[in-house]
N, C-alpha and C. Protein backbone atom coordinates (compact mmCIF):
# COMPACT_ATOMS: atom_id res chain seq x y z
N UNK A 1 -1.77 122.78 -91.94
CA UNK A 1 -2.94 123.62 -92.17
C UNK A 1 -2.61 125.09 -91.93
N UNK A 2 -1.84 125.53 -90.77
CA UNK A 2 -1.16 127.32 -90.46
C UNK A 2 -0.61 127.13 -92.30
N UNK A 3 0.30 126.74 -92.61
CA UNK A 3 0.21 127.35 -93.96
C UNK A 3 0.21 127.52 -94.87
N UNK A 4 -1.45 127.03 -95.02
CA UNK A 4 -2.30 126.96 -95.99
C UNK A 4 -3.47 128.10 -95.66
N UNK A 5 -3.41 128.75 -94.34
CA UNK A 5 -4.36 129.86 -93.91
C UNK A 5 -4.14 131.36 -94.62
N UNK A 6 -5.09 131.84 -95.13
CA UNK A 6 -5.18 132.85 -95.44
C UNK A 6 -4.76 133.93 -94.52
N UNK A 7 -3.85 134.74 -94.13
CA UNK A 7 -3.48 135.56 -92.91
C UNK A 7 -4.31 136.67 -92.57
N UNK A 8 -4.09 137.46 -93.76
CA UNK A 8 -5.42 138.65 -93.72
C UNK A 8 -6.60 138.58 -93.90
N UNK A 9 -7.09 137.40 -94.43
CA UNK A 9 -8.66 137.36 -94.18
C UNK A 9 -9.21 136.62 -93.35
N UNK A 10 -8.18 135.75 -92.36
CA UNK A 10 -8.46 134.77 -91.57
C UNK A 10 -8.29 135.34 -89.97
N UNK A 11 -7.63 136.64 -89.91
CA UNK A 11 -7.55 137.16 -88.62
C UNK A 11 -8.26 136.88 -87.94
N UNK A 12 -9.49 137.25 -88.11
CA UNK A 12 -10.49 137.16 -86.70
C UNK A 12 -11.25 135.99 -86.73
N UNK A 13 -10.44 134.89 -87.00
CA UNK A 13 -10.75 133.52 -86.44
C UNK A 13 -9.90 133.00 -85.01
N UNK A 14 -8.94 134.30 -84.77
CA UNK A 14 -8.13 134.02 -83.67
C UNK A 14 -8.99 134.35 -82.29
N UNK A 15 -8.67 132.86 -81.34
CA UNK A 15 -7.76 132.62 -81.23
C UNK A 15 -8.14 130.73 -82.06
N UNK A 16 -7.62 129.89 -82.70
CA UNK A 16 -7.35 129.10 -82.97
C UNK A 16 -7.28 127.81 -82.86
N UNK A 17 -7.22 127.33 -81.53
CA UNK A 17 -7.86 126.70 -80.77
C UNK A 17 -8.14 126.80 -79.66
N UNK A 18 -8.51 126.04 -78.45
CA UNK A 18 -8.66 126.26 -76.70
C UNK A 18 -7.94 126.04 -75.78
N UNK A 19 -6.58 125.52 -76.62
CA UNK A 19 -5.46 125.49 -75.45
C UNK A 19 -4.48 126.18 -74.40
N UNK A 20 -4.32 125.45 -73.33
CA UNK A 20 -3.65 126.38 -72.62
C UNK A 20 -2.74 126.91 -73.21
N UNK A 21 -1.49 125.35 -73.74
CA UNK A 21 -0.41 125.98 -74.08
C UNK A 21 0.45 124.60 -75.07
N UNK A 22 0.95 124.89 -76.04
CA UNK A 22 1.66 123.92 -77.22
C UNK A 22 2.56 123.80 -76.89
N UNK A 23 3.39 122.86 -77.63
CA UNK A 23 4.88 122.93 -77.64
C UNK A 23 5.13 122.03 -79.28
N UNK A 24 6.56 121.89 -79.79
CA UNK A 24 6.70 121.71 -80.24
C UNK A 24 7.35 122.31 -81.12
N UNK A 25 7.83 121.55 -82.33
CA UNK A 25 9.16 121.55 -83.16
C UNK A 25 9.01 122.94 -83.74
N UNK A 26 9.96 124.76 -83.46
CA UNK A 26 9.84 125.54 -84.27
C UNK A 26 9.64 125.65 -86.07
N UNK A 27 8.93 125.82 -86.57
CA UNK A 27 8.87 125.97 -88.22
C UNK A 27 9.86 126.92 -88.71
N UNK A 28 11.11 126.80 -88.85
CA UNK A 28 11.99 128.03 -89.23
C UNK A 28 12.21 128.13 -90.93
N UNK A 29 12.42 129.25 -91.08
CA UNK A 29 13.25 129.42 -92.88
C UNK A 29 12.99 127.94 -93.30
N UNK A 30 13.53 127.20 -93.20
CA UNK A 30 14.28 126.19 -93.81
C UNK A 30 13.00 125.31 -94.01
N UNK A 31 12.93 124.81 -92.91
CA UNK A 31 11.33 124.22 -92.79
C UNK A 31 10.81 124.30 -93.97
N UNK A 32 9.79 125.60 -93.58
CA UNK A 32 9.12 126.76 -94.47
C UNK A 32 9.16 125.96 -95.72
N UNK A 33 10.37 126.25 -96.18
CA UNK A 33 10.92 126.28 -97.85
C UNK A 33 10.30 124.47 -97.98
N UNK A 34 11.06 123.62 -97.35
CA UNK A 34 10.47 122.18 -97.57
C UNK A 34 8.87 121.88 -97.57
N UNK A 35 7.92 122.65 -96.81
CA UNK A 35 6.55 123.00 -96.55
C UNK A 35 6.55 123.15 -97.94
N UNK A 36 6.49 124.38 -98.28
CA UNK A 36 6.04 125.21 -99.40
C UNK A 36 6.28 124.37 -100.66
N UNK A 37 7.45 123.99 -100.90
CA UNK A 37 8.07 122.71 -102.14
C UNK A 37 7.31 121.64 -102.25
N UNK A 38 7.07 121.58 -100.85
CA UNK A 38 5.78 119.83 -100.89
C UNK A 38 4.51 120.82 -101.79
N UNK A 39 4.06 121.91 -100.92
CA UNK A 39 2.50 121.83 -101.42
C UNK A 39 2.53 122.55 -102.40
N UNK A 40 3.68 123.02 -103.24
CA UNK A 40 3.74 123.27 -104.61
C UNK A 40 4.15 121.95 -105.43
N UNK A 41 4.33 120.81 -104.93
CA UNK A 41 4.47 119.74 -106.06
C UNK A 41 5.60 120.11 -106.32
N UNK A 42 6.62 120.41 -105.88
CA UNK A 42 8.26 120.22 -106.44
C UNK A 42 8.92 119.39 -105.50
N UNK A 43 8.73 118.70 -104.73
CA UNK A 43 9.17 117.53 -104.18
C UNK A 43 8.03 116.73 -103.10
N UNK A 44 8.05 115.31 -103.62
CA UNK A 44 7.12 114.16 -102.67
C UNK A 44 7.04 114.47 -101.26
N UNK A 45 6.28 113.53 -100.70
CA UNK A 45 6.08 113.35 -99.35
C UNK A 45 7.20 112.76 -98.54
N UNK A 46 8.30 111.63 -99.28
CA UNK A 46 9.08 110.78 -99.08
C UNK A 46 10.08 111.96 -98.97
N UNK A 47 10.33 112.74 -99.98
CA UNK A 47 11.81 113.55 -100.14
C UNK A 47 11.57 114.78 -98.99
N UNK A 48 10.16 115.06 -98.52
CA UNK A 48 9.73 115.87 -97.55
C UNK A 48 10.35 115.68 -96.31
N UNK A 49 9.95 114.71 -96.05
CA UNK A 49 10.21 113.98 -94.78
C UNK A 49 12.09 114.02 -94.44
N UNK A 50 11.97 113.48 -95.25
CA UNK A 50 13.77 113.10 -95.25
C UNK A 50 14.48 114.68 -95.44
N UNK A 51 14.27 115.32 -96.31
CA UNK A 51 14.82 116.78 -96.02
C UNK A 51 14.32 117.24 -94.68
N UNK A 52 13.36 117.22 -94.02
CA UNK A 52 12.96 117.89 -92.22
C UNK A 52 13.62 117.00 -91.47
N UNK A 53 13.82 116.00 -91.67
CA UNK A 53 14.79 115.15 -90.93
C UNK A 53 16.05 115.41 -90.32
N UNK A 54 16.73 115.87 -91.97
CA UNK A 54 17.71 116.18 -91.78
C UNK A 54 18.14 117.82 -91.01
N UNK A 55 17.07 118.22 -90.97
CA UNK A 55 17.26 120.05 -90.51
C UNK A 55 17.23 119.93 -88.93
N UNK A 56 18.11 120.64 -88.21
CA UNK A 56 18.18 120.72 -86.80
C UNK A 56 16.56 121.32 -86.08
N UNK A 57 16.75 120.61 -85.05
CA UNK A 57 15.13 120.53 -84.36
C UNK A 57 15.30 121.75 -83.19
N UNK A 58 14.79 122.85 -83.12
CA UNK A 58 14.67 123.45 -81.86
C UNK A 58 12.68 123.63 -81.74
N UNK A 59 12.64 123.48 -80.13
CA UNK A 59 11.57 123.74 -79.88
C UNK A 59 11.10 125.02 -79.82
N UNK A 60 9.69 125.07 -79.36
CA UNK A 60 9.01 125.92 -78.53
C UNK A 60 7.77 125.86 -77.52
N UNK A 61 7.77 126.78 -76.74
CA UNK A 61 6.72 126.71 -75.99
C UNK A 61 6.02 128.10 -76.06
N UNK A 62 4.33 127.89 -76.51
CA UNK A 62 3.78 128.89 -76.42
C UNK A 62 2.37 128.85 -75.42
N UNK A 63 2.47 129.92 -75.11
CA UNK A 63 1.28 130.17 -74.03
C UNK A 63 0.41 131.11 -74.16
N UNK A 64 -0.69 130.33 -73.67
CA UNK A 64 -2.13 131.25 -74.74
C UNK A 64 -3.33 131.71 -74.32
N UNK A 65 -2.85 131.15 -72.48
CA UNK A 65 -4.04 131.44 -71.64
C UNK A 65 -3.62 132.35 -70.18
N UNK A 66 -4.07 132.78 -69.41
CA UNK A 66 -3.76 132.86 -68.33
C UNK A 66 -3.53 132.41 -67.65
N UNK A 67 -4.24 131.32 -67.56
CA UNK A 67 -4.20 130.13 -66.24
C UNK A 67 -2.65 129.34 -66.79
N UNK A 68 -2.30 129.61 -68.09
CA UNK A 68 -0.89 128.81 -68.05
C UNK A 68 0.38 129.64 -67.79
N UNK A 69 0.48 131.27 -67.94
CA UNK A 69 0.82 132.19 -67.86
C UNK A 69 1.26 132.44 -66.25
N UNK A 70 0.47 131.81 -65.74
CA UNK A 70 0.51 131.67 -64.15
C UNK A 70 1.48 130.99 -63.87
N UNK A 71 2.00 130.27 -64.08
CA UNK A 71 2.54 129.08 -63.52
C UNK A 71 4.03 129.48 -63.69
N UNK A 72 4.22 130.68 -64.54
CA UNK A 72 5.72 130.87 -65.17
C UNK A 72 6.38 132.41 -64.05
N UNK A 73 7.57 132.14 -63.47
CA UNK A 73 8.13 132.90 -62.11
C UNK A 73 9.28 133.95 -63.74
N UNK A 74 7.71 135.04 -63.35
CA UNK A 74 8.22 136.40 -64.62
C UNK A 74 9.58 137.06 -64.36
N UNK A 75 9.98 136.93 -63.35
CA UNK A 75 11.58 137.35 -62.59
C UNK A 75 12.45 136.61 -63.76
N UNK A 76 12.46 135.36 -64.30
CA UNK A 76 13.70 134.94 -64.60
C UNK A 76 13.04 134.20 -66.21
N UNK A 77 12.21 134.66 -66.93
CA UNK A 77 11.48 134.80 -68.11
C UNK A 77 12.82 135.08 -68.96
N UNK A 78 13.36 134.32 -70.28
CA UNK A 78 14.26 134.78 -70.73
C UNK A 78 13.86 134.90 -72.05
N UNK A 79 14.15 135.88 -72.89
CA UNK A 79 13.36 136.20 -74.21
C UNK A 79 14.55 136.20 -75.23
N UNK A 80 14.09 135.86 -76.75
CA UNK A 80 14.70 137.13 -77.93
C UNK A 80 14.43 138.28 -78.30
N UNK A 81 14.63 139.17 -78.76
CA UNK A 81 14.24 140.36 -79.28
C UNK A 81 14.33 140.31 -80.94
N UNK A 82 12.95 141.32 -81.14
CA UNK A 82 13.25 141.05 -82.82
C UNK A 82 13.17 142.65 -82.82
N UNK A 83 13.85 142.73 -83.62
CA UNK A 83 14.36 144.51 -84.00
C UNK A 83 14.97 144.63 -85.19
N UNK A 84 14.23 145.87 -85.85
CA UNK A 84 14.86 145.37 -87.30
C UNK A 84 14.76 144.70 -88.17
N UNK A 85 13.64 143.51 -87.90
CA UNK A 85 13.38 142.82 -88.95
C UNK A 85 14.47 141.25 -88.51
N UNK A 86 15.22 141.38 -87.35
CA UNK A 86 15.74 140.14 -87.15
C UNK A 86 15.40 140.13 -85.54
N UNK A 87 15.50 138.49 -85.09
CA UNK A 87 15.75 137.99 -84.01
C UNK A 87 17.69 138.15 -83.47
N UNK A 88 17.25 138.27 -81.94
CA UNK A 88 19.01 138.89 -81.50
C UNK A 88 19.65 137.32 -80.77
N UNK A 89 20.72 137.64 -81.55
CA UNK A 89 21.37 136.14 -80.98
C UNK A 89 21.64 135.22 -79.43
N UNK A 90 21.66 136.60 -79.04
CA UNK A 90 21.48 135.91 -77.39
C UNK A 90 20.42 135.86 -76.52
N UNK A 91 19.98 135.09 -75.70
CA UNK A 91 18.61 135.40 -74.65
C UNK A 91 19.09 136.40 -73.54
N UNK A 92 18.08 137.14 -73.53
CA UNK A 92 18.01 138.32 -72.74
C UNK A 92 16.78 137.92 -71.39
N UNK A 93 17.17 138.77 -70.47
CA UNK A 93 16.32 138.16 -69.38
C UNK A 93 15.37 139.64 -69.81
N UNK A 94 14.00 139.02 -69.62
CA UNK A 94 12.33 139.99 -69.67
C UNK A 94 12.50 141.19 -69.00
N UNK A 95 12.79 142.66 -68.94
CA UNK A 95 12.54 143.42 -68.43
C UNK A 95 10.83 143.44 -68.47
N UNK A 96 10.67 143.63 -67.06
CA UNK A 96 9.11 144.17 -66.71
C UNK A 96 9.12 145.57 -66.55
């Protein structure tokens, strides 16, 4: 359903749902492209599946409240940086 959402006219439906905090399988490039191919009708549900299958799995964890925000010791928070239009290959620890 994220994407099938309208971005700019759907803004201020955020925030999205009531959760503290998600996790789960990142949607990267690759993904994306298999997404988009399904809901353009250039490949099944069957050939869907089996192409995400085959694509390497990294997670994430996102946090969306305070009360879950809490729980995380901001000293040793390790981030990417996007600059430029890209993400930086190594994790960097959070300057506060």
């Amino acid at each position: 359903m994220n994407r099938k959402r309208n971005a700019k006219s759907e803004l201020m439906d955020e925030p999205r749902h009531t959760h503290c905090w998600v996790s789960g399988p990142i949607a990267d490039d690759k993904i994306a492209d298999v997404v988009e191919n399904y809901l353009a009708g250039d490949i099944n549900s069957v050939e869907a599946i089996a192409l995400a299958r085959a694509l390497p799995q990294v997670f994430q964890l996102s946090l969306h409240t305070q009360s879950s925000l809490s729980v995380i010791d901001e000293n040793s928070v390790q981030i990417k940086q996007f600059k430029d239009g890209k993400w930086s290959k190594d994790w960097v620890l959070r300057k506060r």
